[in-house]
N, C-alpha and C. Protein backbone atom coordinates (compact mmCIF):
# COMPACT_ATOMS: atom_id res chain seq x y z
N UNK A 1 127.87 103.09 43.15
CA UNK A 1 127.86 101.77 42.59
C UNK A 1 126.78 101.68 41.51
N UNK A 2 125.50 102.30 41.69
CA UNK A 2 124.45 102.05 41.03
C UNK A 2 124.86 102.99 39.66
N UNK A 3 125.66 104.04 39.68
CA UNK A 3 126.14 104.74 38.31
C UNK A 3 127.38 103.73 37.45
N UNK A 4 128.16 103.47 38.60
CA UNK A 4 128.97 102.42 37.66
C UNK A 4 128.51 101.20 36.87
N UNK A 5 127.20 100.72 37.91
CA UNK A 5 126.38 99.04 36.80
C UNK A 5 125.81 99.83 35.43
N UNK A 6 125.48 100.96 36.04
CA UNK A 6 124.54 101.76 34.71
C UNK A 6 125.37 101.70 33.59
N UNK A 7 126.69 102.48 33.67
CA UNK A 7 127.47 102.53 32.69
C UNK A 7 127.86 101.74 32.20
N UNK A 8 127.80 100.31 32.79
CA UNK A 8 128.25 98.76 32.56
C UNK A 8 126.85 98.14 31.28
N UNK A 9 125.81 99.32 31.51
CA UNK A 9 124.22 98.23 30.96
C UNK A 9 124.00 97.19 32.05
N UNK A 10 124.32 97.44 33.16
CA UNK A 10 123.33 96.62 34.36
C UNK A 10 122.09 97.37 34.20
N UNK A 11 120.88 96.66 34.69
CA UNK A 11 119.32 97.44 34.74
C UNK A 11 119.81 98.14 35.95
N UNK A 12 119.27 99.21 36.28
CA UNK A 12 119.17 100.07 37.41
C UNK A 12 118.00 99.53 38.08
N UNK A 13 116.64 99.06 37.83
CA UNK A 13 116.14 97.96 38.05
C UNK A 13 116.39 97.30 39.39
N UNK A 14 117.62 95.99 38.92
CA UNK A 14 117.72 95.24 39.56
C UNK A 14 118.99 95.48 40.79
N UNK A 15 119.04 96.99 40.84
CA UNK A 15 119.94 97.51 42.24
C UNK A 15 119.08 97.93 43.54
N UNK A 16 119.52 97.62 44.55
CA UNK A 16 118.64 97.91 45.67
C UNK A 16 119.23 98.86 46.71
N UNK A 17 119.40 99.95 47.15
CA UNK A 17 119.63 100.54 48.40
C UNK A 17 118.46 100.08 49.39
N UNK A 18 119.46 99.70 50.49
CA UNK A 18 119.21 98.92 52.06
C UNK A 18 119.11 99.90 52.90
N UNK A 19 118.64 99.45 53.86
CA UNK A 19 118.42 100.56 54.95
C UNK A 19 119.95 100.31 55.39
N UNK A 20 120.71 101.17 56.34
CA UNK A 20 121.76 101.02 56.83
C UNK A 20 122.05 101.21 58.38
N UNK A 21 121.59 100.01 58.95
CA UNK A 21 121.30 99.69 60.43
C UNK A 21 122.85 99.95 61.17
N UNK A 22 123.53 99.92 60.17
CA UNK A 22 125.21 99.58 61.17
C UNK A 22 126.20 100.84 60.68
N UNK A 23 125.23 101.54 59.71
CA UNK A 23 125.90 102.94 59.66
C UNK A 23 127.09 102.77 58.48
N UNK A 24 126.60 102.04 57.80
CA UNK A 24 127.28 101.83 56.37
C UNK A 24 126.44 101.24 55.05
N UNK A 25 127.00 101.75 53.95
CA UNK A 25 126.20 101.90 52.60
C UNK A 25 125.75 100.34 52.36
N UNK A 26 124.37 99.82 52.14
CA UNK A 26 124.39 98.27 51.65
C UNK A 26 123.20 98.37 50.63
N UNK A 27 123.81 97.69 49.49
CA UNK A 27 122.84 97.61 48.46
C UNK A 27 122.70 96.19 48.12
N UNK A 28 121.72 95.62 47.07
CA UNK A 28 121.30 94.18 46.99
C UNK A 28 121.34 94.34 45.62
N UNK A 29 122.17 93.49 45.05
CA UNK A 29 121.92 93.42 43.67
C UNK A 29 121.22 91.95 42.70
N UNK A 30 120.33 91.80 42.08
CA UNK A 30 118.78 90.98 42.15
C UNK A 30 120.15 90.24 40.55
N UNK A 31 120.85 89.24 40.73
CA UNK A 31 121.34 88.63 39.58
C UNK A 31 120.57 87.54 39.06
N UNK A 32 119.13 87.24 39.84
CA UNK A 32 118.21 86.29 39.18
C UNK A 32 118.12 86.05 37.81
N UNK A 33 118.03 85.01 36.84
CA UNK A 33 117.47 84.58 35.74
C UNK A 33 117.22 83.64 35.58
N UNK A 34 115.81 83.65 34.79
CA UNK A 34 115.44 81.96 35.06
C UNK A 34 115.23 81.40 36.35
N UNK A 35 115.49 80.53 35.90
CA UNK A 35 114.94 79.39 37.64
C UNK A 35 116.26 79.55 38.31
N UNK A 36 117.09 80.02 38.43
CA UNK A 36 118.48 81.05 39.36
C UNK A 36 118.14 81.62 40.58
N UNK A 37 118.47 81.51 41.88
CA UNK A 37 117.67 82.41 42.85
C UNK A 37 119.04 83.17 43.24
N UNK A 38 120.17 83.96 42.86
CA UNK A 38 121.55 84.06 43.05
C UNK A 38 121.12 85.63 43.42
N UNK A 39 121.47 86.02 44.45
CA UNK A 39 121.60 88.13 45.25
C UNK A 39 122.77 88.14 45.33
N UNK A 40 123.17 89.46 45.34
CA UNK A 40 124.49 89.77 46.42
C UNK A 40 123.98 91.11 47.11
N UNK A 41 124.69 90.86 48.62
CA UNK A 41 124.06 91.80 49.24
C UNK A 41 125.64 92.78 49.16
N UNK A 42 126.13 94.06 49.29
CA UNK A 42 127.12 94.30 49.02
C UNK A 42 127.46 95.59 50.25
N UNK A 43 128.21 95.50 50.92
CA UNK A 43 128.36 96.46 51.76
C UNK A 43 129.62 97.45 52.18
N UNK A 44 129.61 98.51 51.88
CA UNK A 44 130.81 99.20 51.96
C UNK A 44 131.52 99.18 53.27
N UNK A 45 132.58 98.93 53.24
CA UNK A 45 133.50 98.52 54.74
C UNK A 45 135.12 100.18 54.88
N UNK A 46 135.35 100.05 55.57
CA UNK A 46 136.94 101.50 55.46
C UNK A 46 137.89 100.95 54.54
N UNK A 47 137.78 99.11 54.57
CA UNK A 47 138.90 98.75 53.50
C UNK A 47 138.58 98.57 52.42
N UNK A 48 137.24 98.29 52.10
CA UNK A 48 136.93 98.04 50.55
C UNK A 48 135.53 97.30 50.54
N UNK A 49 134.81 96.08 50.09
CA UNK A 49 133.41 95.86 50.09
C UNK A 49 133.49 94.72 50.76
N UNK A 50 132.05 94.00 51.53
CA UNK A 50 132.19 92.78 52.07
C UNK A 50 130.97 92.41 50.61
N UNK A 51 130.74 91.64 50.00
CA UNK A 51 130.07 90.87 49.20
C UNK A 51 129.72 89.60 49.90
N UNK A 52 127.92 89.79 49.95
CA UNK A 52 127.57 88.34 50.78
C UNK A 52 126.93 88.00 49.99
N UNK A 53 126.70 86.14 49.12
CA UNK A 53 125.66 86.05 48.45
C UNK A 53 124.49 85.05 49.23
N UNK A 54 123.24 84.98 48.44
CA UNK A 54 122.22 84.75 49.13
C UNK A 54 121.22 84.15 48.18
N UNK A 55 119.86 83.29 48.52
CA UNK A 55 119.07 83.07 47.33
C UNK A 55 117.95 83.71 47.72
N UNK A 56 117.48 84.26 47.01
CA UNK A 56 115.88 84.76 46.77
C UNK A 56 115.52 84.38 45.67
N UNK A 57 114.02 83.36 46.32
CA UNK A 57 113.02 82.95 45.83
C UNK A 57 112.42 83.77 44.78
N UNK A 58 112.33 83.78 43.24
CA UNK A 58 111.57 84.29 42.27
C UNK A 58 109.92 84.62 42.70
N UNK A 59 109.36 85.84 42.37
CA UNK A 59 108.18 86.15 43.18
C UNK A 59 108.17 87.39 44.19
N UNK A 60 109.64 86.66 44.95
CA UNK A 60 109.98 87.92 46.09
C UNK A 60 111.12 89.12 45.49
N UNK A 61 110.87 90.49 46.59
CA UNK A 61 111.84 90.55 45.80
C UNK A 61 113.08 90.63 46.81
N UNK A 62 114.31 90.90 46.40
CA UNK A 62 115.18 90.94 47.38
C UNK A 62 115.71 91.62 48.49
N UNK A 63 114.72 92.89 48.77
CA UNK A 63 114.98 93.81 49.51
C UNK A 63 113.99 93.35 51.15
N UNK A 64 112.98 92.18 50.43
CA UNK A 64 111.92 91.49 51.35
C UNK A 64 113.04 90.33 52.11
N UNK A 65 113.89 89.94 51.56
CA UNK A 65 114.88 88.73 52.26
C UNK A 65 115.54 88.89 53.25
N UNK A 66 115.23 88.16 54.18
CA UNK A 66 116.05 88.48 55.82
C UNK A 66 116.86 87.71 55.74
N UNK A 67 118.44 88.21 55.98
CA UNK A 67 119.89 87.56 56.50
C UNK A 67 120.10 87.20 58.24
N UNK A 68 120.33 85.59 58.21
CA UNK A 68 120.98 85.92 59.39
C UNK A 68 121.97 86.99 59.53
N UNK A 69 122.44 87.66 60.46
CA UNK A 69 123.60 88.01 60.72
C UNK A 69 124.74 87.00 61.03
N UNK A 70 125.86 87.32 60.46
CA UNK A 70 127.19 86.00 60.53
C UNK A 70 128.21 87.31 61.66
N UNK A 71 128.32 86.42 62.67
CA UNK A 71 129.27 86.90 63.49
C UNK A 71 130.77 86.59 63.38
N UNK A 72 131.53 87.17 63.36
CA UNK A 72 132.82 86.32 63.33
C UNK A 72 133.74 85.48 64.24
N UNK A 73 134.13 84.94 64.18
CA UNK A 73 134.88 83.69 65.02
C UNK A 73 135.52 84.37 65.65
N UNK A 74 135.42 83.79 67.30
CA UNK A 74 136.60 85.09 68.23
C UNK A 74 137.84 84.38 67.95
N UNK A 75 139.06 85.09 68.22
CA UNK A 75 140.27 84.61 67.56
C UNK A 75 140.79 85.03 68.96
N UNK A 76 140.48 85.14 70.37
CA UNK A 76 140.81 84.20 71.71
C UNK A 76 140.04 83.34 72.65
């Protein structure tokens, strides 16, 4: 992912590799500008990406930001 933003002219900069507690790839990407506090945390899944967004506070950076965890709704 971080070669594809490159090739795009994303900063390499503002990409983050996550630790990977659940045994899959998660990176944070810092889309701040200005007074904007906008992340995405991005995580590789078997079908394709889950994209979560999030705000971090200017100052911090985004790899310092703790997510709840979102469980999903039991469906019985």
């Amino acid at each position: 992912m971080r070669d594809r933003l490159a090739s795009l002219k994303y900063p390499a900069a503002r990409v983050h590799r996550m630790p990977d507690f659940s045994g899959e790839p998660v990176a944070r990407l810092d889309l701040r500008v200005g007074a904007e506090h906008l992340a995405l945390e991005v995580t590789d899944i078997d079908s394709g990406v889950l994209v979560r967004s999030f705000g971090a506070p200017l100052g911090v950076s985004v790899t310092e930001v703790r997510l709840k965890p979102q469980l999903d709704t039991p469906t019985s």
